[in-house]
Protein backbone atom coordinates (compact mmCIF):
# COMPACT_ATOMS: atom_id res chain seq x y z
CA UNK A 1 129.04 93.74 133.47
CA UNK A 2 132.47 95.13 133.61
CA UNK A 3 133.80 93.16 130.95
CA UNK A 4 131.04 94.61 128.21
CA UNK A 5 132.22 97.43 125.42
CA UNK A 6 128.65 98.61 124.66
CA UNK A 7 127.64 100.28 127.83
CA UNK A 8 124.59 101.91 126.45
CA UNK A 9 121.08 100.58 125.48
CA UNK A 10 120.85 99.80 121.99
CA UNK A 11 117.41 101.14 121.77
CA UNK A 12 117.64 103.90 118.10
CA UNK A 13 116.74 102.20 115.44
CA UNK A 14 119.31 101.55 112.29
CA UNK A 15 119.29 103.99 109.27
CA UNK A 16 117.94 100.73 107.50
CA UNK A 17 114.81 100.61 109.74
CA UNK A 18 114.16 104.26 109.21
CA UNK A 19 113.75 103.96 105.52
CA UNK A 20 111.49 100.92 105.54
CA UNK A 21 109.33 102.84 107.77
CA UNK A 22 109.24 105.80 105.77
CA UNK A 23 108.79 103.92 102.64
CA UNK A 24 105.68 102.99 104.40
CA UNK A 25 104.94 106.15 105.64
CA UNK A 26 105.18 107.71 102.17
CA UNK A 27 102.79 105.22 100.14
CA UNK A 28 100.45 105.09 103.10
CA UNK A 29 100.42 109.35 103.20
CA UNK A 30 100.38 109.28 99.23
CA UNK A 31 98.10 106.86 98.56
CA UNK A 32 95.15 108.52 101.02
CA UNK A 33 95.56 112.07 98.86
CA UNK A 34 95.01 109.63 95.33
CA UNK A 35 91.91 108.54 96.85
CA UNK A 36 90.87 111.72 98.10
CA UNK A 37 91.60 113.65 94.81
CA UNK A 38 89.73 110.43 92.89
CA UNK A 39 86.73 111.21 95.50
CA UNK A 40 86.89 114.73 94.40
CA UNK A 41 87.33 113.99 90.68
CA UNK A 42 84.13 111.86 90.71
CA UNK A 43 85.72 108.84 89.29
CA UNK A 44 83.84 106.18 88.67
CA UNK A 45 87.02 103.90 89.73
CA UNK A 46 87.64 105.92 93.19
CA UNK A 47 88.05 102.52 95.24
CA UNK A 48 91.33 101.52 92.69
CA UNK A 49 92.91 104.36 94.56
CA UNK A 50 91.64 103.30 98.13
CA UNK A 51 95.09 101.42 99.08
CA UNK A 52 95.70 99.68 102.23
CA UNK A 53 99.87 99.63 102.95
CA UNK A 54 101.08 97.50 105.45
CA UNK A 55 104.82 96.51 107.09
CA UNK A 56 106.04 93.23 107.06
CA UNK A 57 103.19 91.04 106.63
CA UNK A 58 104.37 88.57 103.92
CA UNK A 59 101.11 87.04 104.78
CA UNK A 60 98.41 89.14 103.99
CA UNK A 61 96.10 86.85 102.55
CA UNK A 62 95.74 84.87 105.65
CA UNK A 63 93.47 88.07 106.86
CA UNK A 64 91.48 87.79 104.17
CA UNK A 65 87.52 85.35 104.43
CA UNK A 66 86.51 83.53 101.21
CA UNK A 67 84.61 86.90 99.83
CA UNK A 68 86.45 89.16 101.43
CA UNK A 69 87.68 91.22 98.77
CA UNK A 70 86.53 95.26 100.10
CA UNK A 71 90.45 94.76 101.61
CA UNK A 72 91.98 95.10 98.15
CA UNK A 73 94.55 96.85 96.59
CA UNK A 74 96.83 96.62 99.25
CA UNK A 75 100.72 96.64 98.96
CA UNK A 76 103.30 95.11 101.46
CA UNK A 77 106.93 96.77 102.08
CA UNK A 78 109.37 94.08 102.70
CA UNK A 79 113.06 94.53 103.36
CA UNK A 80 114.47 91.91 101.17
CA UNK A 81 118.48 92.51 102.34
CA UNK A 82 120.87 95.05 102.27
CA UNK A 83 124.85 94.82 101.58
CA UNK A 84 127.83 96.70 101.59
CA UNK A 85 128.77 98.96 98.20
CA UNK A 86 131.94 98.07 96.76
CA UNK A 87 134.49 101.00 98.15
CA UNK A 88 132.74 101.11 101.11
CA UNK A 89 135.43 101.47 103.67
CA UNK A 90 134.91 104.02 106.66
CA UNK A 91 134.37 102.00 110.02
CA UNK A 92 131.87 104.69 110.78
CA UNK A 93 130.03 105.59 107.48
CA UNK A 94 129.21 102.70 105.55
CA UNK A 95 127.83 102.99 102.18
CA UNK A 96 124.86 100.26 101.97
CA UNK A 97 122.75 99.28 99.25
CA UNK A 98 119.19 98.04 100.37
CA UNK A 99 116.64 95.96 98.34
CA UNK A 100 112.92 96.75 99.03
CA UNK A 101 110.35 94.04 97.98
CA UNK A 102 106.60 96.24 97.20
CA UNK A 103 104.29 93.58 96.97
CA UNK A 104 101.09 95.13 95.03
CA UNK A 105 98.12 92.82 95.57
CA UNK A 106 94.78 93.15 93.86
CA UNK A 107 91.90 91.10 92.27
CA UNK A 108 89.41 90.32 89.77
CA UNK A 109 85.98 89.22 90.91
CA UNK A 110 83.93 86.19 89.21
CA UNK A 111 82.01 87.78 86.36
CA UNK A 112 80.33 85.08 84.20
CA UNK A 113 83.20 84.71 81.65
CA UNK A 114 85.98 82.76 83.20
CA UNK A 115 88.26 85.92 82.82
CA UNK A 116 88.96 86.76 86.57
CA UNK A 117 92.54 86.26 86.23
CA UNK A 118 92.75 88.84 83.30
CA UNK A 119 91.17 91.15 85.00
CA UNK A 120 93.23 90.24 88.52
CA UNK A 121 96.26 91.21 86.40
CA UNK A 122 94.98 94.55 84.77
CA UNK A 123 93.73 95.68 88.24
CA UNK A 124 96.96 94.74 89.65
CA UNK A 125 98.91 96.79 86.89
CA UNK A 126 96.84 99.80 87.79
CA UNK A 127 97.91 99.54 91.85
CA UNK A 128 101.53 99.02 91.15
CA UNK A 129 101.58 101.87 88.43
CA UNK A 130 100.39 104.19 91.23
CA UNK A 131 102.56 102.77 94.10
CA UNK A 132 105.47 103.56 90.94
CA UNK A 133 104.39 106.68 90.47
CA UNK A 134 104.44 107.70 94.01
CA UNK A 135 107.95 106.44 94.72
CA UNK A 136 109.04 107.74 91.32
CA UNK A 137 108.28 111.14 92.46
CA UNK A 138 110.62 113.96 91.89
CA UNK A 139 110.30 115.41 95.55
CA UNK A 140 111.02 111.80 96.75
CA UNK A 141 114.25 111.30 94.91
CA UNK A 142 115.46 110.82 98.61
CA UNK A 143 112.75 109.54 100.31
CA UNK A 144 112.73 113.08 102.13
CA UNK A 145 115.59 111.81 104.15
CA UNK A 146 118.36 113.73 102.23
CA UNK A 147 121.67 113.37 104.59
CA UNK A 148 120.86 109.45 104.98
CA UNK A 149 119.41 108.44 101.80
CA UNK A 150 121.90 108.65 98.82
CA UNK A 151 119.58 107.60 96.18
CA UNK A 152 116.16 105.06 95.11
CA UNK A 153 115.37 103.53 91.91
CA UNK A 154 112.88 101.02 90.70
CA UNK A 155 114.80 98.58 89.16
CA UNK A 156 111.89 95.94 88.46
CA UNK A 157 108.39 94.90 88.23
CA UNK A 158 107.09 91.32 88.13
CA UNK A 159 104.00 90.01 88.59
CA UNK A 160 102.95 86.38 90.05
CA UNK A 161 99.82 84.65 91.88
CA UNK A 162 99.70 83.79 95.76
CA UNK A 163 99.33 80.23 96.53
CA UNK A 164 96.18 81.03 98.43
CA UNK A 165 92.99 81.38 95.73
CA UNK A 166 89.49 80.92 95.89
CA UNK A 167 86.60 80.44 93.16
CA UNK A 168 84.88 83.48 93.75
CA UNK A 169 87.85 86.00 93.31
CA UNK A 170 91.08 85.68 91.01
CA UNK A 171 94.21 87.65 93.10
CA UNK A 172 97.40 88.99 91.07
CA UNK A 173 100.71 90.31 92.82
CA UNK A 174 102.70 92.57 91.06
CA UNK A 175 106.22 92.88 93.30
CA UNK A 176 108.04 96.26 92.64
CA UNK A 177 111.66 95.79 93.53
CA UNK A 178 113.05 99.04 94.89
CA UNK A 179 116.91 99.44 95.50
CA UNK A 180 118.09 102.21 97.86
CA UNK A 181 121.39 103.48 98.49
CA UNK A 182 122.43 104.51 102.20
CA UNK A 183 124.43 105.58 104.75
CA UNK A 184 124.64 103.43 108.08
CA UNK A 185 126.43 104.31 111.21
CA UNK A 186 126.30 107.82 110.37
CA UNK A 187 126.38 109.80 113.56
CA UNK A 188 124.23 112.97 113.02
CA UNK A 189 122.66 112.25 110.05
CA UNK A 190 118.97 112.76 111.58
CA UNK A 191 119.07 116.52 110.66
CA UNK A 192 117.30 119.44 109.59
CA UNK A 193 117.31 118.12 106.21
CA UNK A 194 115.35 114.62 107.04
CA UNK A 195 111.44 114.68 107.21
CA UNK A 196 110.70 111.22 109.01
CA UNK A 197 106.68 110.57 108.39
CA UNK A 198 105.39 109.13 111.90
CA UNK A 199 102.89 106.49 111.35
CA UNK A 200 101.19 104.05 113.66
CA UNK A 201 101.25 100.50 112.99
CA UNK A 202 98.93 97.26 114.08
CA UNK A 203 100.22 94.11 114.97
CA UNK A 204 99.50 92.96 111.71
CA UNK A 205 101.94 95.72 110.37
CA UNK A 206 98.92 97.63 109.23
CA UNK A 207 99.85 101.07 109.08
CA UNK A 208 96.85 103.64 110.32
């Protein structure tokens, strides 16, 4: 149409989009070495480290039969919002601050003594402290997109119960709330010095 401004197809994804997927990326990548190394290390607790990560799925559960429970720990990277810092000024370099909701989900199965919600919330602890750890990283102070990413900090850890339960297993979520400064509308930024992770991703936002 001649009257349009934007005459090309909008078709590159934001800065914002990039970093959700390699947040993803990173904890899917990360995650698969803990469980290898616990494989190799003989311990007894190997599955703990066998962590499913999946995009967008703020409904996880709803995959999940009655005794399903060989799905868990999983986590769940949700972009929660993102705003402008205060300062922020250029028209074509915005300084953003994102807020990253990782959703840590695990269980505790039926045991006799009524204490599957204890143990829900222990075994929970254990998949968020290694999702923290991960992201904590030195090497990942950028999310190994240095040039886009200004900086990433875990600012708090909660945990909470899903409104979907059963009697047979007792499931705790403990949501890590990541904040990550950025630049958006950057042209160029997508250099030498970013290492995007590719991943593939199933409709259920899976990642393989």
């Amino acid at each position: 149409m001649s009257d349009c401004v934007v005459n090309e197809l909008l078709n590159k994804p934001d800065n914002i989009e990039i970093i959700r997927e390699q947040i993803g990326a990173i904890l899917h990548k990360e995650a698969a070495n803990q469980y290898r190394l616990a494989q190799e290390a003989g311990d007894a607790a190997k599955e703990d480290y066998n962590i499913k990560v999946y995009l967008e799925n703020e409904t996880p559960l709803a995959l999940l039969t009655n005794d399903d429970t060989k799905k868990f720990p999983y986590v769940n990277v949700t972009l929660d919002g993102t705003d402008m810092q205060s300062g922020s000024t250029k028209n074509s370099d915005k300084m953003m601050k994102a807020v990253f909701w990782i959703d840590c989900y695990n269980h505790g199965n039926f045991s006799g003594d009524g204490l599957t919600g204890r143990s829900a919330n222990i075994a929970v602890w254990k998949t968020a402290r290694i999702v923290r750890n991960i992201l904590c990283a030195s090497d990942y102070t950028y999310l190994k997109l240095r040039g886009i990413v200004g900086s990433r900090e875990v600012v708090k850890m909660q945990t909470g119960k899903p409104k979907l339960q059963n009697s047979a297993a007792n499931i705790s979520i403990c949501r890590i709330t990541l904040e990550v400064t950025y630049d958006e509308q950057s042209p160029g930024v997508q250099g030498a010095m970013c290492e995007r992770i590719d991943i593939a991703v199933d409709d259920d936002g899976l990642i393989c």
